[in-house]
Protein backbone atom coordinates (compact mmCIF):
# COMPACT_ATOMS: atom_id res chain seq x y z
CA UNK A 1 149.82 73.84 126.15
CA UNK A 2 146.45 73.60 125.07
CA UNK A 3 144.04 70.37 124.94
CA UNK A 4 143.01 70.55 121.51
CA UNK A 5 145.58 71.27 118.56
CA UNK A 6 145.41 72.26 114.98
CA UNK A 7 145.12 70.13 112.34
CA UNK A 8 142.98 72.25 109.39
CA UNK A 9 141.23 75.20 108.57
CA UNK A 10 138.31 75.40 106.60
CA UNK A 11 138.61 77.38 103.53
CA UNK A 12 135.72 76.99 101.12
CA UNK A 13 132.61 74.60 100.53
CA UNK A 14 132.63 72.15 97.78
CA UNK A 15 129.28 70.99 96.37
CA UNK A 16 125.84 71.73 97.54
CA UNK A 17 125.43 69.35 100.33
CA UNK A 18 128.16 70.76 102.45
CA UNK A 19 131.23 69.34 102.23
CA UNK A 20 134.01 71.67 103.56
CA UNK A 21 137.78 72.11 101.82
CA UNK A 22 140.41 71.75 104.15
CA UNK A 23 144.14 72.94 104.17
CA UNK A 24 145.61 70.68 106.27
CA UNK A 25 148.17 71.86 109.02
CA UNK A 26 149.74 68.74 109.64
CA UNK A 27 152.66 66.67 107.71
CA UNK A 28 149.78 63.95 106.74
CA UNK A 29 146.83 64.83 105.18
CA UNK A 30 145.35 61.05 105.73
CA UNK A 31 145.40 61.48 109.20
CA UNK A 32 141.84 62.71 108.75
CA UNK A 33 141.23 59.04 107.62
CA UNK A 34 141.83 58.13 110.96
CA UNK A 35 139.47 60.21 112.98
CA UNK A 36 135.87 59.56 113.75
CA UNK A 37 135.61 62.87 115.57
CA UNK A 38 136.72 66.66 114.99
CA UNK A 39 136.29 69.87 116.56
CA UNK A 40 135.74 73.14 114.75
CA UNK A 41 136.33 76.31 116.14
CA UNK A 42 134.34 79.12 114.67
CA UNK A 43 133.11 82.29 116.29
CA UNK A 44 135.34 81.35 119.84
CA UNK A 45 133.25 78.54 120.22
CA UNK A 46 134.32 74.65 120.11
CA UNK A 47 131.80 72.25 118.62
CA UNK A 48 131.64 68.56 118.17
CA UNK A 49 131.20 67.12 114.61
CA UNK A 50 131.33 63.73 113.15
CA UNK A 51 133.27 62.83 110.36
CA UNK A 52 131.05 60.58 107.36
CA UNK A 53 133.77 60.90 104.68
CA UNK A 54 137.43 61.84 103.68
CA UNK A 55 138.22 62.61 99.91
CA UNK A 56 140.63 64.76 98.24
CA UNK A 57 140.82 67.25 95.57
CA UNK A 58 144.05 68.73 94.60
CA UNK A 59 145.97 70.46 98.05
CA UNK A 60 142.79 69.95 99.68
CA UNK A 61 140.95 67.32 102.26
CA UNK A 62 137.28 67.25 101.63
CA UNK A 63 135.56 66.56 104.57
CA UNK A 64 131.28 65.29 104.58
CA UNK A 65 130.29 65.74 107.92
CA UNK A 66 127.16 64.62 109.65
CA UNK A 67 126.30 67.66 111.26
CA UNK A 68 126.77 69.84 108.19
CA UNK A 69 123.92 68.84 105.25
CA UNK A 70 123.56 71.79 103.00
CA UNK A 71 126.10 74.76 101.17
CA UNK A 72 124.98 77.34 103.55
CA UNK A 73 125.70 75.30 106.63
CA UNK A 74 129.16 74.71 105.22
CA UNK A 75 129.67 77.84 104.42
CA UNK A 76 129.18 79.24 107.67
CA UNK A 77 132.40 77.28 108.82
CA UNK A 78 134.28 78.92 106.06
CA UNK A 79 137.65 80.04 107.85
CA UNK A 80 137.12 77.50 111.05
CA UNK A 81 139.78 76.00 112.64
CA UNK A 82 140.15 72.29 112.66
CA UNK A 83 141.32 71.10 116.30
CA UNK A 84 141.54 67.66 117.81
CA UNK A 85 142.20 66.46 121.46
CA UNK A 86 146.18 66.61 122.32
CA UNK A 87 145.36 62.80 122.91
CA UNK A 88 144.60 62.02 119.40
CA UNK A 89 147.35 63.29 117.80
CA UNK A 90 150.03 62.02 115.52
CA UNK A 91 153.38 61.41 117.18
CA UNK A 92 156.22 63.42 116.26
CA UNK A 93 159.83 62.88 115.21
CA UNK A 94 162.70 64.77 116.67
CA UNK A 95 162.43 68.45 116.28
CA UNK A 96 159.01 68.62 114.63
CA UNK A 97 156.11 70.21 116.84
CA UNK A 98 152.87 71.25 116.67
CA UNK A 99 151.85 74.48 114.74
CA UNK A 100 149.82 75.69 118.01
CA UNK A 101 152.38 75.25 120.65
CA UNK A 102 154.79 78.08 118.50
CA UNK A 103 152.39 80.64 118.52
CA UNK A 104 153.61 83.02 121.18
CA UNK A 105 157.02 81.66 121.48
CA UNK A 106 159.42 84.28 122.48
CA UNK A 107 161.95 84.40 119.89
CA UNK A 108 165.90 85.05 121.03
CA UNK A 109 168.82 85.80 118.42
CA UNK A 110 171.28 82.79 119.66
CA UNK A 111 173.11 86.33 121.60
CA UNK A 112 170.36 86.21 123.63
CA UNK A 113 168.95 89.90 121.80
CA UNK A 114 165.14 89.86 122.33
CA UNK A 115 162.87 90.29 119.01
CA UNK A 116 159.38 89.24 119.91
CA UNK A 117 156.91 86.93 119.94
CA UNK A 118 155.84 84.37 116.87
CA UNK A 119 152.11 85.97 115.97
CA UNK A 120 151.90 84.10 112.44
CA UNK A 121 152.98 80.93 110.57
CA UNK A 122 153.39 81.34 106.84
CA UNK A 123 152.86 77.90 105.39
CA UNK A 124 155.55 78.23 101.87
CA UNK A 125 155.50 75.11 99.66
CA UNK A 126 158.95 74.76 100.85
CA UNK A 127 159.13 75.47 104.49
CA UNK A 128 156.87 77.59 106.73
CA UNK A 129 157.74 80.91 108.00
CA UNK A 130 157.69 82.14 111.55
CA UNK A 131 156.21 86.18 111.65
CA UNK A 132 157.95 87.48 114.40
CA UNK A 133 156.23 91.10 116.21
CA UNK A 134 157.73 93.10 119.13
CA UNK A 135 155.74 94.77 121.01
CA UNK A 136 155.95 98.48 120.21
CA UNK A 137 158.03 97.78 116.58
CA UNK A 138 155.89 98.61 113.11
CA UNK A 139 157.53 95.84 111.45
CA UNK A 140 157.34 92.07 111.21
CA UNK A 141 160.27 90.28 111.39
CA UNK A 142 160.11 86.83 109.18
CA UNK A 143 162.19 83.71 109.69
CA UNK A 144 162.74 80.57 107.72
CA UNK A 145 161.69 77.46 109.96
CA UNK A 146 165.26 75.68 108.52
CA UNK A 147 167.86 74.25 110.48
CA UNK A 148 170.42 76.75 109.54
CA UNK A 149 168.17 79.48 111.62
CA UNK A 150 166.32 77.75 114.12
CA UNK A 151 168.91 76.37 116.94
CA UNK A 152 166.33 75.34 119.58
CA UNK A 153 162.81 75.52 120.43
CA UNK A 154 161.99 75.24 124.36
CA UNK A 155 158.18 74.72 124.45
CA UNK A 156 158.62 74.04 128.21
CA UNK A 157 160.01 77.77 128.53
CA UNK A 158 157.91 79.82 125.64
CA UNK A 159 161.52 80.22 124.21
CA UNK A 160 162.80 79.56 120.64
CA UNK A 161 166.40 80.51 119.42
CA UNK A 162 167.43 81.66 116.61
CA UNK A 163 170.45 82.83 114.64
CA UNK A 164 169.52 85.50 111.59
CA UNK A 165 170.76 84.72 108.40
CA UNK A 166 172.12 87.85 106.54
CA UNK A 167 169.72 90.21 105.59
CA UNK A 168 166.73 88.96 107.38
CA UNK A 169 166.36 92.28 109.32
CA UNK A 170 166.13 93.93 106.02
């Protein structure tokens, strides 16, 4: 498991002095009213910045940050991902995980029939969606995060199982 995990990605600017829209990737969007700290990963590199204010406009979280003091600067974040330290983070209720520790799961049908690994998460104003890809296949196999198809996730073992509701495959 990594150190740092997902909390946002940076989507747009809003204003002219920088501040950054945010779709949050958590369950609680004022958790950013919590930290002092984040750390924005853009290009494959990690950097540091410090949180000055937390608003929000419609789906978004509108961060000011220190570092960031003009519309250009912000926009060069545009499609950054929003991590903090493992440490920092929320805890979670049972069967609820963090969206970084499914990525490259290795998905099972609950009779143990191999079909990939998760490469995507569709987030779905209902519930998100796990893209599924087997090596060597053309097509994407997508599956409901709902109780009814997920049986068990094993983040110990890189395993989740699965059972395919009709016409999934199709």
């Amino acid at each position: 498991m990594s150190a740092y995990i997902e909390i946002g990605k940076i989507v747009n600017t809003q204003g002219v002095r920088g501040d950054v829209r945010v779709i949050p990737s958590t369950d609680n969007p004022k958790r950013f009213e919590l930290l002092k700290d984040i750390y924005i990963e853009n290009r494959n590199e990690l950097k540091k910045y410090t949180i000055e204010r937390v608003w929000y406009h419609k789906q978004f979280v509108i961060l000011k940050l220190k570092e960031v003091s003009s519309m250009n600067e912000g926009e060069a974040l545009k499609n950054s991902i929003i991590k903090i330290p493992r440490e920092l983070a929320l805890p979670l209720e049972e069967n609820e995980y963090y969206i970084g520790d499914l990525y490259d799961l290795e998905v099972y049908t609950n009779h143990d029939e191999y079909l990939g690994k998760i490469t995507d998460i569709i987030f779905t104003g209902s519930n998100d969606v796990y893209v599924v890809k087997k090596e060597g296949e053309p097509k994407e196999l997508l599956i409901p995060a709902i109780k009814e198809c997920i049986l068990n996730v094993d983040l110990d073992n890189s395993k989740m199982t699965v059972s395919l509701l009709e016409g999934l495959r199709d």
